[in-house]
C-alpha atoms as a PDB file:
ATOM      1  CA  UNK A   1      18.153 -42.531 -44.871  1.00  0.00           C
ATOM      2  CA  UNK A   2      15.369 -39.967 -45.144  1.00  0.00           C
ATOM      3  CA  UNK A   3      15.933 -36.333 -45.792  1.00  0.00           C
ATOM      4  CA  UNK A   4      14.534 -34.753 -42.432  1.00  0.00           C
ATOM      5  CA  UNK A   5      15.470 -30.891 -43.279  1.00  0.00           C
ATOM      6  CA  UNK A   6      12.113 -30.317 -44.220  1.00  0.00           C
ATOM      7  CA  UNK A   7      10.485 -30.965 -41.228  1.00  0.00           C
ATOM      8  CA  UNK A   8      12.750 -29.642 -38.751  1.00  0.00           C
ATOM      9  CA  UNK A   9      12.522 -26.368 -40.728  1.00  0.00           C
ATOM     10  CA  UNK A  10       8.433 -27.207 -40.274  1.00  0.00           C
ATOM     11  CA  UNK A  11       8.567 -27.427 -36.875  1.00  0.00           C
ATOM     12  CA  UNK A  12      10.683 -24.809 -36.504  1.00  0.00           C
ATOM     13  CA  UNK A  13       8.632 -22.421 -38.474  1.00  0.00           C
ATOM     14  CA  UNK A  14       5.584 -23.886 -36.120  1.00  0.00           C
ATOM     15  CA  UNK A  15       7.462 -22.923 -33.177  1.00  0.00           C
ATOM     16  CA  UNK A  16       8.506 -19.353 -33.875  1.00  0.00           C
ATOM     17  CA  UNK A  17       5.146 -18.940 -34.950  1.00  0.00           C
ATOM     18  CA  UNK A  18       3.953 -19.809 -31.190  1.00  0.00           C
ATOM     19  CA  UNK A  19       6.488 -17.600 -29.890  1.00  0.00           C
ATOM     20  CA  UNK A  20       5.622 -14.865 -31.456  1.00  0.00           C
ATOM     21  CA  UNK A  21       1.486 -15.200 -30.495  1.00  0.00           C
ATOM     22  CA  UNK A  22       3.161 -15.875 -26.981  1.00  0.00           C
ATOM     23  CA  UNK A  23       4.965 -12.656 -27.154  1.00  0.00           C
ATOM     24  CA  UNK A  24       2.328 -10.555 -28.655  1.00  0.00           C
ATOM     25  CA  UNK A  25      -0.038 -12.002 -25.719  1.00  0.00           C
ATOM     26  CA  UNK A  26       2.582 -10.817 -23.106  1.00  0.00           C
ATOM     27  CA  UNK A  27       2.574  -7.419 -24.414  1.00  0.00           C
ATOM     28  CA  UNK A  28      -0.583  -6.994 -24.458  1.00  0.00           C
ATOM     29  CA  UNK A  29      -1.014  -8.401 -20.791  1.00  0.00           C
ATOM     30  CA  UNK A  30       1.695  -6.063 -20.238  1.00  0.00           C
ATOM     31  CA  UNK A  31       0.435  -2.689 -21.645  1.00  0.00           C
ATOM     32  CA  UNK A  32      -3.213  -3.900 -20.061  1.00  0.00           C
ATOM     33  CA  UNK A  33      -1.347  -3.641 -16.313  1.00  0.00           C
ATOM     34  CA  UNK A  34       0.202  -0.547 -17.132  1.00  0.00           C
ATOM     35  CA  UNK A  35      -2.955   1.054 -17.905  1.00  0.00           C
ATOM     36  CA  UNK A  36      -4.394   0.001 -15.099  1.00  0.00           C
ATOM     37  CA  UNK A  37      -1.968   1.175 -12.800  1.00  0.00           C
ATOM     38  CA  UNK A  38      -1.735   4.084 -14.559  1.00  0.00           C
ATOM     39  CA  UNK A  39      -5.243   4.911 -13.763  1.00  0.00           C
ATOM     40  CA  UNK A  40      -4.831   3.706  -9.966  1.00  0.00           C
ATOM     41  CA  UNK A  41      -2.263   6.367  -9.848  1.00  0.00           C
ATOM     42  CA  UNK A  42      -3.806   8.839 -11.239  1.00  0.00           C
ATOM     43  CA  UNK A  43      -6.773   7.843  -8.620  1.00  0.00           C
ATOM     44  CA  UNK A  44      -4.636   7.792  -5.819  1.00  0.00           C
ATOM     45  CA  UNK A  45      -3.420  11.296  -6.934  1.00  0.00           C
ATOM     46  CA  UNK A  46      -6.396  13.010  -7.273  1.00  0.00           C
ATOM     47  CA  UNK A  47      -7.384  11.589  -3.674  1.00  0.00           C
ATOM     48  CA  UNK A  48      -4.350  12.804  -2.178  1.00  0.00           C
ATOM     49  CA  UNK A  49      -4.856  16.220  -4.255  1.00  0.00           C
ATOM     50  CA  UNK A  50      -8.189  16.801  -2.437  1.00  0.00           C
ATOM     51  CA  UNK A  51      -7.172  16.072   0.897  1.00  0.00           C
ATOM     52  CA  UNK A  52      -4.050  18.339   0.858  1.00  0.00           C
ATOM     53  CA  UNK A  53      -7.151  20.923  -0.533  1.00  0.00           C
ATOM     54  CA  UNK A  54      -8.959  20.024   2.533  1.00  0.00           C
ATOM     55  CA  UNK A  55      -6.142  20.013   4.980  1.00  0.00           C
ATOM     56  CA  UNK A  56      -5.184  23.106   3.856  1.00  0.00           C
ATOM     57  CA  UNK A  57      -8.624  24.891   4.163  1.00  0.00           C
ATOM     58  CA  UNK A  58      -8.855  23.497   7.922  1.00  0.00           C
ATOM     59  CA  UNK A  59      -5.692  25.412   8.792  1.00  0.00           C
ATOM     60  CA  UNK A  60      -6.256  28.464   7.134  1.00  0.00           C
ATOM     61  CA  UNK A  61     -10.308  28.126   8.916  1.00  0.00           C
ATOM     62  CA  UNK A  62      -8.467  27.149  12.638  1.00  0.00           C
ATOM     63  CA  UNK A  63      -5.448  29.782  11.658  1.00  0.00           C
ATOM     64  CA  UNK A  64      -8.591  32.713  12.254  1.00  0.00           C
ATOM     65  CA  UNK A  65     -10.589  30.840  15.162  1.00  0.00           C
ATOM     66  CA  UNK A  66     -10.450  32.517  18.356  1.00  0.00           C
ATOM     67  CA  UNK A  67     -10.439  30.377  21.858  1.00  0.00           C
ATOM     68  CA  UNK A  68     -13.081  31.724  23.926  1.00  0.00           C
ATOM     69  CA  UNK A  69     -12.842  31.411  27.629  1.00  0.00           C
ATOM     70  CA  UNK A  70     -15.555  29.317  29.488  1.00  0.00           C
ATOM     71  CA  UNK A  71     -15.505  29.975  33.023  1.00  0.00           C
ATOM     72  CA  UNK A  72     -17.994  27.503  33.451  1.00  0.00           C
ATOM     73  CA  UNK A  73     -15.740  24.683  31.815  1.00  0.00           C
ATOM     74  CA  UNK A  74     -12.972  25.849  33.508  1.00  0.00           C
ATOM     75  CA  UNK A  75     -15.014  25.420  37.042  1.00  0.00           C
ATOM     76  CA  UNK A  76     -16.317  22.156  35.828  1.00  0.00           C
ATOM     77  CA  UNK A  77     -12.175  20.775  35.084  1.00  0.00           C
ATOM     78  CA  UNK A  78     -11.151  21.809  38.716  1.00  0.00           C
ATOM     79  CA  UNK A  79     -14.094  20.230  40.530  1.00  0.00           C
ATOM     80  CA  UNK A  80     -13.564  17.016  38.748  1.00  0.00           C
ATOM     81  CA  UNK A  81     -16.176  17.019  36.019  1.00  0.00           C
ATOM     82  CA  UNK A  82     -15.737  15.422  33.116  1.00  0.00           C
ATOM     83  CA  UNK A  83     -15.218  16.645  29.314  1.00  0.00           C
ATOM     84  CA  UNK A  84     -15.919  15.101  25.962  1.00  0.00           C
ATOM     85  CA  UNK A  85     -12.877  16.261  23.771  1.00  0.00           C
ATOM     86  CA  UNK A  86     -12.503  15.292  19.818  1.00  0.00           C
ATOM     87  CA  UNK A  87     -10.024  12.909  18.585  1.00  0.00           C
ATOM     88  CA  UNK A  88      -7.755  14.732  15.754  1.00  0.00           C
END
């Protein structure tokens, strides 16, 4: 009967070696998707950083406007006319 140590210890070495490209491969896929969605983030942050900016400026800017009475519009509301108004 043949002595078959030696190449099960082959194969084995064979295999581990796969496993460890495998695993280095994953990492690397792995560290690749974190960097992505780190930058997303970061994105998505700066995004939401400018419209807070911008929400903020529109309420301090409608915080100091003054309503002026129309007595025209008003006149135009009672006798049925009709009035374009802005979606918020």
């Amino acid at each position: 009967m043949r002595d078959i140590r030696c190449d099960l210890q082959e194969r084995t070495n064979i295999i581990e070696e796969q496993i460890r490209a495998i695993y280095a491969h994953f990492e690397k896929v792995v560290q690749q998707l974190q960097n992505e969605r780190d930058a997303r983030v970061a994105e998505l942050q700066g995004t939401h950083s400018m419209i807070a900016k911008l929400i903020e400026f529109e309420s301090a800017f409608m915080d100091n406007v003054v309503p002026l009475e129309n007595p025209q519009a008003e006149s135009r509301q009672q006798k049925g006319g009709k009035r374009l108004t802005a979606l918020a």
